[in-house]
Protein backbone atom coordinates (compact mmCIF):
# COMPACT_ATOMS: atom_id res chain seq x y z
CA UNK A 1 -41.47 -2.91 39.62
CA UNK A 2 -40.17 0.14 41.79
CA UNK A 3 -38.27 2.80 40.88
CA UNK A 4 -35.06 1.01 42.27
CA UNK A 5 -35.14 -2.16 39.93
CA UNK A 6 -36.07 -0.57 37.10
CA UNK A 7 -32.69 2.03 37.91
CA UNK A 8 -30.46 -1.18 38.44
CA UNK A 9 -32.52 -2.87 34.60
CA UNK A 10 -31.34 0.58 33.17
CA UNK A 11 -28.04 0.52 34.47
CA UNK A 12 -26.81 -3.02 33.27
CA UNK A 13 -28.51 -2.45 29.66
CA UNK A 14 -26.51 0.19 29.64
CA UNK A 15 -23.19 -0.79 30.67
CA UNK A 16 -23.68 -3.30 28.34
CA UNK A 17 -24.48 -1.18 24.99
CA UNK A 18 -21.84 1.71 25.85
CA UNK A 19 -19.60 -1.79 26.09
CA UNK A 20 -20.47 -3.25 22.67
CA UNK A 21 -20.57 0.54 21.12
CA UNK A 22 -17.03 1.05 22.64
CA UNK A 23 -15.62 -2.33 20.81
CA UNK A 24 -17.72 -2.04 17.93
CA UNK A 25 -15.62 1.45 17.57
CA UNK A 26 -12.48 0.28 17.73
CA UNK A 27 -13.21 -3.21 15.42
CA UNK A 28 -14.08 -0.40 13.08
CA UNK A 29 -10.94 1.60 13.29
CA UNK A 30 -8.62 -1.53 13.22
CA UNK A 31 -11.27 -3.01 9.88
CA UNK A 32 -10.52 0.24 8.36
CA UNK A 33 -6.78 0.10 8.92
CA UNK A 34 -6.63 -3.32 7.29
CA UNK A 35 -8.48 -2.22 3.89
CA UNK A 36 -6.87 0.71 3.74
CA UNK A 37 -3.77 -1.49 4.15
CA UNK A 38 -4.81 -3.77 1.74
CA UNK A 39 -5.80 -1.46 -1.38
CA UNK A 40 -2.68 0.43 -0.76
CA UNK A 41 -0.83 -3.06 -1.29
CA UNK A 42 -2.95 -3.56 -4.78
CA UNK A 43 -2.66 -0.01 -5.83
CA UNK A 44 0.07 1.47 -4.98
CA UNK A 45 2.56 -1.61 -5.02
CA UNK A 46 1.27 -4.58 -6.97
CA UNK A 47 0.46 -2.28 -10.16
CA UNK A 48 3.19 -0.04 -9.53
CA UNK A 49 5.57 -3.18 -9.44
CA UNK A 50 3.98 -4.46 -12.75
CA UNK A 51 4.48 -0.70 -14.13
CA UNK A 52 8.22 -1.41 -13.19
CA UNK A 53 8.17 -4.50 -14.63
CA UNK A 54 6.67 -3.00 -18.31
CA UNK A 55 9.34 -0.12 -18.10
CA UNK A 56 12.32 -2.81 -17.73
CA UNK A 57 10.99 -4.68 -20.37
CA UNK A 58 10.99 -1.51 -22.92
CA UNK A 59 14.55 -0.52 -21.68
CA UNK A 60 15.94 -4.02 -22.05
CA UNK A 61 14.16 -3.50 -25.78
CA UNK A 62 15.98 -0.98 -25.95
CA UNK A 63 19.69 -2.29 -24.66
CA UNK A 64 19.81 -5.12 -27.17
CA UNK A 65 18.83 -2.52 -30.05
CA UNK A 66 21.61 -0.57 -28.82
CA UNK A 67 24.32 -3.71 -28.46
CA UNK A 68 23.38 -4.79 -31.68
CA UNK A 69 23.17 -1.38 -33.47
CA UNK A 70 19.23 -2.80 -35.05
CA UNK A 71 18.75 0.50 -37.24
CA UNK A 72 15.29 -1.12 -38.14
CA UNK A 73 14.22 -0.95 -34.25
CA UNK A 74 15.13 2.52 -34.23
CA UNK A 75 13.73 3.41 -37.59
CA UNK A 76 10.74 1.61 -36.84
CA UNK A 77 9.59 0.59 -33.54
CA UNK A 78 11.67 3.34 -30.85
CA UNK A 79 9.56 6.21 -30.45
CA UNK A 80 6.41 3.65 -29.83
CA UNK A 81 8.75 2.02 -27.70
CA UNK A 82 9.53 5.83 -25.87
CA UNK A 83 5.64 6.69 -26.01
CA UNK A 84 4.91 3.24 -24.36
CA UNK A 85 7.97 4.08 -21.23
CA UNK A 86 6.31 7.81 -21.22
CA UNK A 87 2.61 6.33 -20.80
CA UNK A 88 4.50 4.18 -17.91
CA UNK A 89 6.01 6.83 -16.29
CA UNK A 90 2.57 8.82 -16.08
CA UNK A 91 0.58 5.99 -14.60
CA UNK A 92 2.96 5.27 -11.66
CA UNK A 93 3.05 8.55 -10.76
CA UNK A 94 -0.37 8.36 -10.08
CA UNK A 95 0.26 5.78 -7.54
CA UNK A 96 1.01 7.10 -3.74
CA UNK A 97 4.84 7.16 -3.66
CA UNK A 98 7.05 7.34 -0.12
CA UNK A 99 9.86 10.32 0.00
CA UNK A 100 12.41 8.05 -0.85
CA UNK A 101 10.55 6.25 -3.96
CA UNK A 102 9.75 9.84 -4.88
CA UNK A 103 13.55 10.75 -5.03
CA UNK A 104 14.36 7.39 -7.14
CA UNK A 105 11.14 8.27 -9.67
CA UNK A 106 12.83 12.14 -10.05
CA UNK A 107 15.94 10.53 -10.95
CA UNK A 108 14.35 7.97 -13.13
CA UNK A 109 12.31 10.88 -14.90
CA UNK A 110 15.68 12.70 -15.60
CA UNK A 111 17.01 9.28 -16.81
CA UNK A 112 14.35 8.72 -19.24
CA UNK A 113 14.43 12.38 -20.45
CA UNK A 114 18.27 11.75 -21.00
CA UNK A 115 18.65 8.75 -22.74
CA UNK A 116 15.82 10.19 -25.06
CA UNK A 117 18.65 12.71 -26.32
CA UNK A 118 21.41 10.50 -25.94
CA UNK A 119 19.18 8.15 -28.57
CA UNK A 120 18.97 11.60 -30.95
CA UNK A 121 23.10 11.38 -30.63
CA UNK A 122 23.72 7.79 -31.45
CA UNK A 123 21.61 7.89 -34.84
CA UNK A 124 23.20 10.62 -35.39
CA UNK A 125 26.83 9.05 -35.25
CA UNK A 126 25.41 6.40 -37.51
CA UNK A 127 24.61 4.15 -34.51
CA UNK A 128 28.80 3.93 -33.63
CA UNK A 129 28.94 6.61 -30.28
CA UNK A 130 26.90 4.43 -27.93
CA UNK A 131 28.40 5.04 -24.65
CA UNK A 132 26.27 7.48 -23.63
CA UNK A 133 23.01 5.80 -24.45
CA UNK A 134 23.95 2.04 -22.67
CA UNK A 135 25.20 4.99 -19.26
CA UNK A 136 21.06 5.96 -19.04
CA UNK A 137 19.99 2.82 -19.69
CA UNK A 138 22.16 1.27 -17.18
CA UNK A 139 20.77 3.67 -14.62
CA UNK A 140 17.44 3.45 -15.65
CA UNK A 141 18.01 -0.47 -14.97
CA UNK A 142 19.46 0.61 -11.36
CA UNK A 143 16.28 3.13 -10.88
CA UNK A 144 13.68 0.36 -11.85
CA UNK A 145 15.68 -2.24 -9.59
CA UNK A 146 15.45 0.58 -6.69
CA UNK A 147 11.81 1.16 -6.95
CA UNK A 148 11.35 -2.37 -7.04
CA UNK A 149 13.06 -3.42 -4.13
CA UNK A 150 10.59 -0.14 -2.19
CA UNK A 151 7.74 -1.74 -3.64
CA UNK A 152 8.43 -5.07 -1.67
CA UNK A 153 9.45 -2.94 1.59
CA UNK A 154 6.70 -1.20 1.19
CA UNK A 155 4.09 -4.11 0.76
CA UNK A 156 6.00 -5.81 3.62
CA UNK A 157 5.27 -2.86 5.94
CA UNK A 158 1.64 -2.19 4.62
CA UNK A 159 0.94 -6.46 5.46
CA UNK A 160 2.56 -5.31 9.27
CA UNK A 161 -0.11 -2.99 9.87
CA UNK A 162 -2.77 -5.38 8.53
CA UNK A 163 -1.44 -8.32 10.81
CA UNK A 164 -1.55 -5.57 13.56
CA UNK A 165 -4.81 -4.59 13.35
CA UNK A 166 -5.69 -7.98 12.99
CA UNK A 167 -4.10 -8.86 16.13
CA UNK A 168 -5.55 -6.14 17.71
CA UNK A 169 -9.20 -7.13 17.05
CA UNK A 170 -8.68 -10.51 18.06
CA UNK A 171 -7.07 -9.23 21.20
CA UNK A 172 -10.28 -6.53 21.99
CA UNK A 173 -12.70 -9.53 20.98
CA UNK A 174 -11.33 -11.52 23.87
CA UNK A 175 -11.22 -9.14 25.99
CA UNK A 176 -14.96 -8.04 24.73
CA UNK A 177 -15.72 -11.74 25.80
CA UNK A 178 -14.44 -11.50 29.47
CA UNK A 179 -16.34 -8.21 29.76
CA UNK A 180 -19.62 -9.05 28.69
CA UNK A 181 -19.09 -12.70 30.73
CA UNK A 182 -18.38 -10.29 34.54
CA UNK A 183 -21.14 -7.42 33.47
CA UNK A 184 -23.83 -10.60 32.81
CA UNK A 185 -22.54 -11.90 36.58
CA UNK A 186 -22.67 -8.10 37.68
CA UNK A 187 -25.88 -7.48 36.49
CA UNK A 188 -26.95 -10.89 37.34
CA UNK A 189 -25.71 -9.70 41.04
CA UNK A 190 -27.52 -6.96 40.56
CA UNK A 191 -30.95 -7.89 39.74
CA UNK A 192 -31.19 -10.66 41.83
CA UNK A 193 -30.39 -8.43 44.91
CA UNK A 194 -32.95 -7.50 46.65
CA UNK A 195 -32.18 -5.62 49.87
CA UNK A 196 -34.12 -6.54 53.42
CA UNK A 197 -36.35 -4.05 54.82
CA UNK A 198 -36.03 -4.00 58.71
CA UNK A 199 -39.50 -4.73 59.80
């Protein structure tokens, strides 16, 4: 085999593996796109939804104590109920939160902080001054809905960038296809050619 065919052999291995290196690349980057996309979806909006879900069921605890003045809940059961919204409040803010779910969790922080002393003033009136309790908890209620509703956007934006990526290895696999179909007819071309030599 002379020096030229072995140059050409060299040269269409090698157009193929910097091809399948290239793809292989970016199927990587778009893989690792989709399960970042996807653990972000479990951890930072399925659990913190469920967190949001655990905290509206303490504060609706909480509202029918209050509308029904149950001195036994609040002798008993409310600062369990508080330490069990506090424990809440910790784990979500473990989870990765956007600016604008940040700004809603501040407010819901202060909320929860407030209607703790608002609580201290309605035993204290002998369960009668309850207006300022039932404010906090109704904006605790809006603060929960809020972070709700940013857990779905978010989820529905994290599942965009999944389908993307998705698309967009489908799309480089077909194209990967096509390429590796012309370079097998290029190098095909090229191995089979054998120049004349002018006698």
């Amino acid at each position: 085999m002379g020096f030229y065919n072995k140059l050409k052999w060299i040269l269409g291995i090698l157009m193929v593996f910097v091809l399948i290196i290239a793809t292989n690349l970016i199927d990587k980057n778009n893989f690792v796109r989709v399960r970042d996309s996807v653990v972000t979806i479990y951890e930072d909006r399925l659990v913190a939804n469920d967190l949001i879900f655990e905290m509206l069921k303490s504060v609706q605890e909480k509202e029918l104590a209050v509308a029904i003045s149950d001195s036994t809940f609040f002798d008993n059961k409310n600062s369990k109920v508080n330490h069990n919204i506090e424990a809440l409040v910790s784990r979500f803010e473990e989870t990765k939160l956007t600016s604008q779910e940040e700004n809603v969790f501040t407010d819901l922080k202060q909320n929860v902080k407030l209607l703790v002393d608002a609580e201290t003033k309605f035993l204290n009136s002998g369960y009668t001054d309850n207006a300022q309790i039932i404010k906090h908890i109704e904006s605790l209620k809006t603060n929960l809905s809020d972070l709700s509703k940013i857990q779905l956007t978010e989820g529905n934006r994290q599942m965009s960038i999944s389908k993307r990526a998705l698309d967009s290895v489908e799309l480089f696999t077909q194209i990967e296809i096509f390429i590796l179909v012309f370079l097998a007819i290029v190098i095909q071309i090229v191995v089979m050619y054998n120049p004349k030599t002018k006698s």
